[in-house]
C-alpha atoms as a PDB file:
ATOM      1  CA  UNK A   1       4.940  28.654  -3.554  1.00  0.00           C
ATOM      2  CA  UNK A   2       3.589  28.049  -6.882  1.00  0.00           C
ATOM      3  CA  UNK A   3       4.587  24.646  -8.677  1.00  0.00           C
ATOM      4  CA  UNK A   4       6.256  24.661 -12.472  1.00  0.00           C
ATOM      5  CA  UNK A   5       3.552  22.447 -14.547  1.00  0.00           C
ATOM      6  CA  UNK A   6       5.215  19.752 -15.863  1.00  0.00           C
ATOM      7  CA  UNK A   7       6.639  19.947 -19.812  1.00  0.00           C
ATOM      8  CA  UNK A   8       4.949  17.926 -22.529  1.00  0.00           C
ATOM      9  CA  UNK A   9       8.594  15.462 -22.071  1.00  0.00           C
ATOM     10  CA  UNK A  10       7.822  15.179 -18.812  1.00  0.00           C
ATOM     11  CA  UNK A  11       4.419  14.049 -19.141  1.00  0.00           C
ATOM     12  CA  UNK A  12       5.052  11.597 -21.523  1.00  0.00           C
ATOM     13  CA  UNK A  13       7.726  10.008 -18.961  1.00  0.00           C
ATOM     14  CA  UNK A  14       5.375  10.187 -16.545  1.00  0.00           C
ATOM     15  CA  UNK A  15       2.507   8.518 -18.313  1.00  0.00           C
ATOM     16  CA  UNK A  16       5.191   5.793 -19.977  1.00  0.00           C
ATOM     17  CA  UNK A  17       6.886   5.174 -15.963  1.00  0.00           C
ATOM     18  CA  UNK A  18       3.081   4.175 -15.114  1.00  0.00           C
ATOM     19  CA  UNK A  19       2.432   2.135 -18.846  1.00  0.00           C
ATOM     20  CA  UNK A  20       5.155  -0.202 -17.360  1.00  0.00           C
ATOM     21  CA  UNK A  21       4.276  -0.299 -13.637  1.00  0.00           C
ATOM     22  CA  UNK A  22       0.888  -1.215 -14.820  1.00  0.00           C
ATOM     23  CA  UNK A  23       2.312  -3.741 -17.249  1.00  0.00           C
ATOM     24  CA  UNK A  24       4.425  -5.186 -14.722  1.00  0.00           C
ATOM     25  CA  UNK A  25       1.378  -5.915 -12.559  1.00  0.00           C
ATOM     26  CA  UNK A  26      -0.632  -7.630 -14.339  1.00  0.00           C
ATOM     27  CA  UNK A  27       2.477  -9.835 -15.392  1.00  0.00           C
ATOM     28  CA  UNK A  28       3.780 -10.368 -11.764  1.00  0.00           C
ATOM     29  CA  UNK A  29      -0.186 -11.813 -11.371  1.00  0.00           C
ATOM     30  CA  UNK A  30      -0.666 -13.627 -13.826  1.00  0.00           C
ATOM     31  CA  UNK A  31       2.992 -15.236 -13.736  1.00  0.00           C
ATOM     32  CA  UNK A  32       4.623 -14.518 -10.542  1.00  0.00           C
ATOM     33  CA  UNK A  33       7.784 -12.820  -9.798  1.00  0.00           C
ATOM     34  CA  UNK A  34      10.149 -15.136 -10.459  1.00  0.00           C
ATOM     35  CA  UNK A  35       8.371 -16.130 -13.910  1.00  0.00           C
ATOM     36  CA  UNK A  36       7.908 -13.012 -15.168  1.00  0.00           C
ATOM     37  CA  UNK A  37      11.609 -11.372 -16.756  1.00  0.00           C
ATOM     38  CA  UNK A  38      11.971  -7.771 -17.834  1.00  0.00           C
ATOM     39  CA  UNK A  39      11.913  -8.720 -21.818  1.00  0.00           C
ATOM     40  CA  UNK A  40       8.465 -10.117 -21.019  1.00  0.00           C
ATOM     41  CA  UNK A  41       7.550  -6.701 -19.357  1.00  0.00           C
ATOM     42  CA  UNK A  42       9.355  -4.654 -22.007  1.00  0.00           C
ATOM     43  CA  UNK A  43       8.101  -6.636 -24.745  1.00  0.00           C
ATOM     44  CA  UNK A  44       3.679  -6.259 -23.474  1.00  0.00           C
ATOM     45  CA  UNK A  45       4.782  -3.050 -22.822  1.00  0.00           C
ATOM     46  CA  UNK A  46       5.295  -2.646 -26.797  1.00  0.00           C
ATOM     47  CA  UNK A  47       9.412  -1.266 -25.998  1.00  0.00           C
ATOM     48  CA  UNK A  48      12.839  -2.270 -25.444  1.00  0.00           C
ATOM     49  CA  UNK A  49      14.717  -3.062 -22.846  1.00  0.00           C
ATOM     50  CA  UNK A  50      16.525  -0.340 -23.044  1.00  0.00           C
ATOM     51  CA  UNK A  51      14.017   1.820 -22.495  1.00  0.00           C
ATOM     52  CA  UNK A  52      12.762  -0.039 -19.422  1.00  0.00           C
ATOM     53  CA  UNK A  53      16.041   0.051 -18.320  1.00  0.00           C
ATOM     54  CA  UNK A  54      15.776   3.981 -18.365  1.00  0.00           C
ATOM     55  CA  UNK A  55      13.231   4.291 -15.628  1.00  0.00           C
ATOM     56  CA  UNK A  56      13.880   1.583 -13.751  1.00  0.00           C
ATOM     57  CA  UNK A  57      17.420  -0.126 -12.446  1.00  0.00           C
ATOM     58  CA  UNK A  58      16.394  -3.764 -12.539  1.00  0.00           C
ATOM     59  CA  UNK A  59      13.333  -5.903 -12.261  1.00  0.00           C
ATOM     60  CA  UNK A  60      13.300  -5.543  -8.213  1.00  0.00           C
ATOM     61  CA  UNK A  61      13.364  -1.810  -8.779  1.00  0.00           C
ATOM     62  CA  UNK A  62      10.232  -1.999 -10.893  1.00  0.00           C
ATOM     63  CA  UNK A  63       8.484  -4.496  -8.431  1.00  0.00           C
ATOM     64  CA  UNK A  64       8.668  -2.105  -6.015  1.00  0.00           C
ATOM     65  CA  UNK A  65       7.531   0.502  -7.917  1.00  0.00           C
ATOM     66  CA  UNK A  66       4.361  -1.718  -8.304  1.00  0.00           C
ATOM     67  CA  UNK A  67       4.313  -2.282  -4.196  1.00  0.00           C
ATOM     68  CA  UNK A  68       4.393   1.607  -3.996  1.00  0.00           C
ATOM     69  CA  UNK A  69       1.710   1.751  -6.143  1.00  0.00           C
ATOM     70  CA  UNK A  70      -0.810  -0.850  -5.618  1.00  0.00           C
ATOM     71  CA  UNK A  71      -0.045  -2.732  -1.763  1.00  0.00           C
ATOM     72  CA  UNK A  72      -3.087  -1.838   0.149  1.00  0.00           C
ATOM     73  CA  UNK A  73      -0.483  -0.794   2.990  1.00  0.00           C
ATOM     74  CA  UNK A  74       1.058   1.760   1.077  1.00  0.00           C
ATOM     75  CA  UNK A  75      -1.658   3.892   1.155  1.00  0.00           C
ATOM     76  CA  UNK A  76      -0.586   4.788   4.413  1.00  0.00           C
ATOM     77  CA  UNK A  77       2.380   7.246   2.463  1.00  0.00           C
ATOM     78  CA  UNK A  78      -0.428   9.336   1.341  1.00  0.00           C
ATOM     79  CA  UNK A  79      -2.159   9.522   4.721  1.00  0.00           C
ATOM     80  CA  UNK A  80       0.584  10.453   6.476  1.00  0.00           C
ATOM     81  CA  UNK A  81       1.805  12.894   4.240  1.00  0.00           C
ATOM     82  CA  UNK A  82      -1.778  14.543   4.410  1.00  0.00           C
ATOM     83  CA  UNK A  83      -1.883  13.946   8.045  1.00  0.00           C
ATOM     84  CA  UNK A  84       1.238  16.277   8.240  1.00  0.00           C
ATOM     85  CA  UNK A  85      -0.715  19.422   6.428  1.00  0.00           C
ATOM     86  CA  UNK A  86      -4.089  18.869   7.763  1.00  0.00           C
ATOM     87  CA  UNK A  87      -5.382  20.636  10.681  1.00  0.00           C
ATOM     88  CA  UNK A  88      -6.811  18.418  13.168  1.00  0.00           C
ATOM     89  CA  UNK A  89     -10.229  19.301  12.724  1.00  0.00           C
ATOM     90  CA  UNK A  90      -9.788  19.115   9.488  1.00  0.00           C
ATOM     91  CA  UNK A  91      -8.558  15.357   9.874  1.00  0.00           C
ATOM     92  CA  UNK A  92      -9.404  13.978  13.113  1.00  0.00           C
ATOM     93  CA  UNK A  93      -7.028  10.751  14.531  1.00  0.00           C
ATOM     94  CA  UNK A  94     -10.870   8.839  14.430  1.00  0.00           C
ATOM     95  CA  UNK A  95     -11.172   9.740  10.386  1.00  0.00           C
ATOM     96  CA  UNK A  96      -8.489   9.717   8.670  1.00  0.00           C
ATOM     97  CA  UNK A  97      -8.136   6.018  10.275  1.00  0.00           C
ATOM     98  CA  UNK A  98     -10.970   5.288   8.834  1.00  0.00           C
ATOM     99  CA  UNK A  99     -10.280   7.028   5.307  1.00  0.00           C
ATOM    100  CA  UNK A 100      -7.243   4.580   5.431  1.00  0.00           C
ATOM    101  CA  UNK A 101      -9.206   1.428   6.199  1.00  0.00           C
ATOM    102  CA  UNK A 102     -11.629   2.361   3.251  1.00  0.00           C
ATOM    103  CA  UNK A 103      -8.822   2.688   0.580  1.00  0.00           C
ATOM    104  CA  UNK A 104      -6.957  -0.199   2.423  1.00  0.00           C
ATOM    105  CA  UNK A 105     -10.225  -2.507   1.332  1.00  0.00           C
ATOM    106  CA  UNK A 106     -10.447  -1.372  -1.907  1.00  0.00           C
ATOM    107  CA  UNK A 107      -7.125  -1.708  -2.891  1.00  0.00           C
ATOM    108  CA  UNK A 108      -7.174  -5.564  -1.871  1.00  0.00           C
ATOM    109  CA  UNK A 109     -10.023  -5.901  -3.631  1.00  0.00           C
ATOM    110  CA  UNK A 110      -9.042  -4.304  -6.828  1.00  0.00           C
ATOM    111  CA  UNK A 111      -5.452  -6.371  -6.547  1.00  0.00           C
ATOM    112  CA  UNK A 112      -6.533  -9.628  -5.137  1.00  0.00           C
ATOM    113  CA  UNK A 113      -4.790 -11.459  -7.471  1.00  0.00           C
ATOM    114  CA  UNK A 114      -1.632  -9.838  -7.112  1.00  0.00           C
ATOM    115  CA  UNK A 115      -1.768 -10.257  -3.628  1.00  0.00           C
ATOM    116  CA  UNK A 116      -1.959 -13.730  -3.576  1.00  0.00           C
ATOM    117  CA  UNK A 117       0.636 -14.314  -5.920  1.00  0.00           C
ATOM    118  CA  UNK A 118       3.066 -12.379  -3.869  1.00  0.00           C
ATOM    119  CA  UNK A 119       1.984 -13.901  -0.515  1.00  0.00           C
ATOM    120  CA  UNK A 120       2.274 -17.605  -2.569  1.00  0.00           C
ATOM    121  CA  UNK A 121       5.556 -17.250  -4.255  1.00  0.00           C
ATOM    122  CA  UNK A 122       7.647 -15.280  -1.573  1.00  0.00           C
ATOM    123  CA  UNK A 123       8.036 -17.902   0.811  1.00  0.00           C
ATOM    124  CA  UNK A 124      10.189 -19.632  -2.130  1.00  0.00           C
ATOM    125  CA  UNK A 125      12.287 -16.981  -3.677  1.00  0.00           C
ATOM    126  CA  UNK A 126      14.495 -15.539  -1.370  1.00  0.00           C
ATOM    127  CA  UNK A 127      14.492 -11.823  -3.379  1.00  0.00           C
ATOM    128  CA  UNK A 128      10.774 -11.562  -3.567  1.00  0.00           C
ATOM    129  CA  UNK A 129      10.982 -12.069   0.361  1.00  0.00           C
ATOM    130  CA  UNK A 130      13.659  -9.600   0.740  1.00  0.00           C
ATOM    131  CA  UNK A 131      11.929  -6.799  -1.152  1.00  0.00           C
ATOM    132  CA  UNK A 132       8.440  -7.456   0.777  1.00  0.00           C
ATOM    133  CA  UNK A 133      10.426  -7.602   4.240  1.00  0.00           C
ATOM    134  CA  UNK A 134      12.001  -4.269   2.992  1.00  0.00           C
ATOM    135  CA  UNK A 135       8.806  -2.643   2.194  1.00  0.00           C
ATOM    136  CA  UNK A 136       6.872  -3.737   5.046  1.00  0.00           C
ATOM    137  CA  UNK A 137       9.705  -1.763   7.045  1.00  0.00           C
ATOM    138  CA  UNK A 138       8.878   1.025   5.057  1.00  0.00           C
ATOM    139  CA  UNK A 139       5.464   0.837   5.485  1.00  0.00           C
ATOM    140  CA  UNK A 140       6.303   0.812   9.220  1.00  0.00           C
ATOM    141  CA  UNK A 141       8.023   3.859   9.358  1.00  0.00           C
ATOM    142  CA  UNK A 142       5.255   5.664   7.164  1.00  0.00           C
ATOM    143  CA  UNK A 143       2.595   4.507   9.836  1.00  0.00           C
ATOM    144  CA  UNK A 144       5.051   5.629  12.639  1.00  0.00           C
ATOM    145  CA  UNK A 145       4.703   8.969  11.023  1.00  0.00           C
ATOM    146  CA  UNK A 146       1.139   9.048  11.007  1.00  0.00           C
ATOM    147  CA  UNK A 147       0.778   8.388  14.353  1.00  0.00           C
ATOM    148  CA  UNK A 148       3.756  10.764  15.349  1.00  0.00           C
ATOM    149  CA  UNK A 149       1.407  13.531  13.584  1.00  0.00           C
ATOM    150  CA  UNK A 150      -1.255  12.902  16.121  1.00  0.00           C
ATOM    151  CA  UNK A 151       0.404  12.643  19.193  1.00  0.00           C
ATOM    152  CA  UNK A 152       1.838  15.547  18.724  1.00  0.00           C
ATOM    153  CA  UNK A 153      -1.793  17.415  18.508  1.00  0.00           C
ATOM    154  CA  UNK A 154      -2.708  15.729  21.354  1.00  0.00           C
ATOM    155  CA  UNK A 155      -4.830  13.108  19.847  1.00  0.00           C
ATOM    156  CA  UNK A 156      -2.613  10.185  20.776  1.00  0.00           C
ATOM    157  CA  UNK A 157      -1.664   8.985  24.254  1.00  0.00           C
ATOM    158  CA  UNK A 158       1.865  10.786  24.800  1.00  0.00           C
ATOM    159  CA  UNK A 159       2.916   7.665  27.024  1.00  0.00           C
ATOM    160  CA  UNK A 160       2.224   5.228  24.045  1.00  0.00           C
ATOM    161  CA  UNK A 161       5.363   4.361  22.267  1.00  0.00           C
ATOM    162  CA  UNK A 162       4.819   5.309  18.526  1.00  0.00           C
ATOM    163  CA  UNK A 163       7.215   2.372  17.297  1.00  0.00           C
ATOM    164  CA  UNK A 164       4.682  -0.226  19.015  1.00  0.00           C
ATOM    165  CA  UNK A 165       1.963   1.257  17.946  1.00  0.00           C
ATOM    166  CA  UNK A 166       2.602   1.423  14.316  1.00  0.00           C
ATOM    167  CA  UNK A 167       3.592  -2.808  14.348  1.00  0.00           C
ATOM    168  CA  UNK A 168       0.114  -3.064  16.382  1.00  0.00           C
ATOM    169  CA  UNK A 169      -1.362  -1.521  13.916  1.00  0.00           C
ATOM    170  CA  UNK A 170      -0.142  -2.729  10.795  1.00  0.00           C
ATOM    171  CA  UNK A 171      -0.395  -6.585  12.219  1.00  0.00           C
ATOM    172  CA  UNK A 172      -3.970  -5.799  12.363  1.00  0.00           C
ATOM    173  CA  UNK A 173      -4.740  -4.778   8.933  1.00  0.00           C
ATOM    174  CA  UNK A 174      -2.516  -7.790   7.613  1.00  0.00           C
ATOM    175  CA  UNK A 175      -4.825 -10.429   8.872  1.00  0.00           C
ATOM    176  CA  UNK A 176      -8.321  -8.803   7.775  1.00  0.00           C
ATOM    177  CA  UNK A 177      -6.502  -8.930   4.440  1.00  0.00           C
ATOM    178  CA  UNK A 178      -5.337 -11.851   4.427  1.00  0.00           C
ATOM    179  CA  UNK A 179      -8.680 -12.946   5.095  1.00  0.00           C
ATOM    180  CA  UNK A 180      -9.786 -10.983   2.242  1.00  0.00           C
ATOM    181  CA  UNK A 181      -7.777 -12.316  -0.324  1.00  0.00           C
ATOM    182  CA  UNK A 182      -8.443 -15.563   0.278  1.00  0.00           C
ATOM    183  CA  UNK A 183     -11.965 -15.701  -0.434  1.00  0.00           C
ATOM    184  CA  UNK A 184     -13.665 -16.530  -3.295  1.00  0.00           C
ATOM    185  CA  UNK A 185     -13.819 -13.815  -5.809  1.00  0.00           C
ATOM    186  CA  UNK A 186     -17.532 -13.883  -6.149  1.00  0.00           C
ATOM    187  CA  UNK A 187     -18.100 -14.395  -1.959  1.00  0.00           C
ATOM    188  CA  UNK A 188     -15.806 -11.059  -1.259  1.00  0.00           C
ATOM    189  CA  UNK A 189     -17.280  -9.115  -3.782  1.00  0.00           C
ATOM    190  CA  UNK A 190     -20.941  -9.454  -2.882  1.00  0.00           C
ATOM    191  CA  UNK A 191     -22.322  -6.366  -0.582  1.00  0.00           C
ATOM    192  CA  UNK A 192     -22.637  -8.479   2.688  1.00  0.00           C
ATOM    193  CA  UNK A 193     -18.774  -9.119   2.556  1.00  0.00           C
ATOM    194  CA  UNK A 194     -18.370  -5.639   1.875  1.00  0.00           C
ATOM    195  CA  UNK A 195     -19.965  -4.623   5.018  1.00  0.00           C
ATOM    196  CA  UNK A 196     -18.299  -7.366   7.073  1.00  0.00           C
ATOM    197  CA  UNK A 197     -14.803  -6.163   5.954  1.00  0.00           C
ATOM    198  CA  UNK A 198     -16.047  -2.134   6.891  1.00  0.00           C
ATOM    199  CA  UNK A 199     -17.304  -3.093  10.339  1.00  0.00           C
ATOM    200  CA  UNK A 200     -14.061  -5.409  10.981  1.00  0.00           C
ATOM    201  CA  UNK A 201     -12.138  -2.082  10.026  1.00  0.00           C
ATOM    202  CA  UNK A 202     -14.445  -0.341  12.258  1.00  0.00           C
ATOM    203  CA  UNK A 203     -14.065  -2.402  14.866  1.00  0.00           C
ATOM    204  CA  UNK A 204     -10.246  -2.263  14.284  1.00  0.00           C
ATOM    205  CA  UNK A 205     -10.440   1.598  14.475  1.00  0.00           C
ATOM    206  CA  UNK A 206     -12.631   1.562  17.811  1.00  0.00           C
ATOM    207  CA  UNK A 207     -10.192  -0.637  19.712  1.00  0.00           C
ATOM    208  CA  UNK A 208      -7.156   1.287  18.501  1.00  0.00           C
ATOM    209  CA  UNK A 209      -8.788   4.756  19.549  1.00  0.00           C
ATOM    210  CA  UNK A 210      -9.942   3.055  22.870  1.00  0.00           C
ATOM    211  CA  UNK A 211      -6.414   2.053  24.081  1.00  0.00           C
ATOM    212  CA  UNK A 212      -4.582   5.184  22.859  1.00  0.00           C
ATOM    213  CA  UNK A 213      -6.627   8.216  23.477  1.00  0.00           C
ATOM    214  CA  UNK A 214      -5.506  10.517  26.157  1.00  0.00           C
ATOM    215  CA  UNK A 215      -6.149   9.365  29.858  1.00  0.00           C
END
């Protein structure tokens, strides 16, 4: 079925939605969550707050617009939406794992600093930890689904249980970036680190496809 292109209206909302999510990370980096208020975000952004207020309900709904956009775990939404259209030899189990692990990397890398703000300042604020817990359920499920997709194609163990694999999974992309983030800048971002963090991913990949392909 052939989509509707969007109006000129709704472009504009869609390009000033992302103004302010892109606003609202570089404030929540540079100042934190609990630092940064929506009048600073409106007021960078160059509006009101009533405008802000228009796209987004509060300043936790915009911070997780920002997760949605930027966490290196969230790329796992696209992947498993994609995993649910592709054919499997168009997208093999083995691949599109290791698509993910690519854009995984380079999303810590572009967002290292927010990162470590979050990961810094949550263990104090009480809503910053809520949100985070909420999304990393979220991300949970969207992994589930991903996995889900390739069990059912056969690519998967059918004895594994989907809801452990997904939290074995995800716990072993959070330490890789944890380690990530918390090197220097100028260490992670020279080409040796870049292949150590590709062949940890790779090695990642190998053992996950080891203990759930088909027996």
């Amino acid at each position: 079925m052939a989509t509707t292109p969007p109006t000129k209206r709704q472009e504009q909302a869609m390009a000033r939605r992302r103004q302010l999510i892109e606003t609202a990370l570089h404030l929540f980096s540079e100042k934190g969550y609990r630092g940064t208020s929506v009048r600073d975000i409106a007021r960078s952004a160059g509006v009101n707050e009533g405008l802000l207020y228009h796209y987004f309900d509060s300043k936790a709904d915009l911070f997780r617009a920002v997760l949605d956009e930027y966490a290196p775990v969230r790329a796992f939404a696209a992947f498993s939406r994609s995993a649910a259209s592709a054919q499997p030899a168009e997208n093999s189990f083995d691949e599109a794992l290791r698509a993910f692990g690519r854009e995984f990397t380079t999303r810590i890398r572009e967002n290292r600093t927010f990162i470590v703000t979050m990961l810094t300042e949550a263990p104090t604020d009480p809503e910053l930890a809520a949100i985070l817990s909420e999304f990393l359920r979220a991300t949970n499920d969207d992994i589930a689904r991903f996995l889900a997709r390739y069990r059912e194609v056969g690519q998967i163990n059918r004895e594994v249980s989907i809801e452990a694999a997904a939290r074995v999974l995800q716990g072993s992309l959070l330490l890789p970036m944890l380690t990530e983030v918390l090197r220097a800048p100028a260490t992670a971002a020279r080409a040796g680190a870049t292949a150590d963090a590709d062949q940890e991913l790779s090695d990642i990949a190998s053992v996950l496809l080891t203990g759930l392909a088909p027996r």
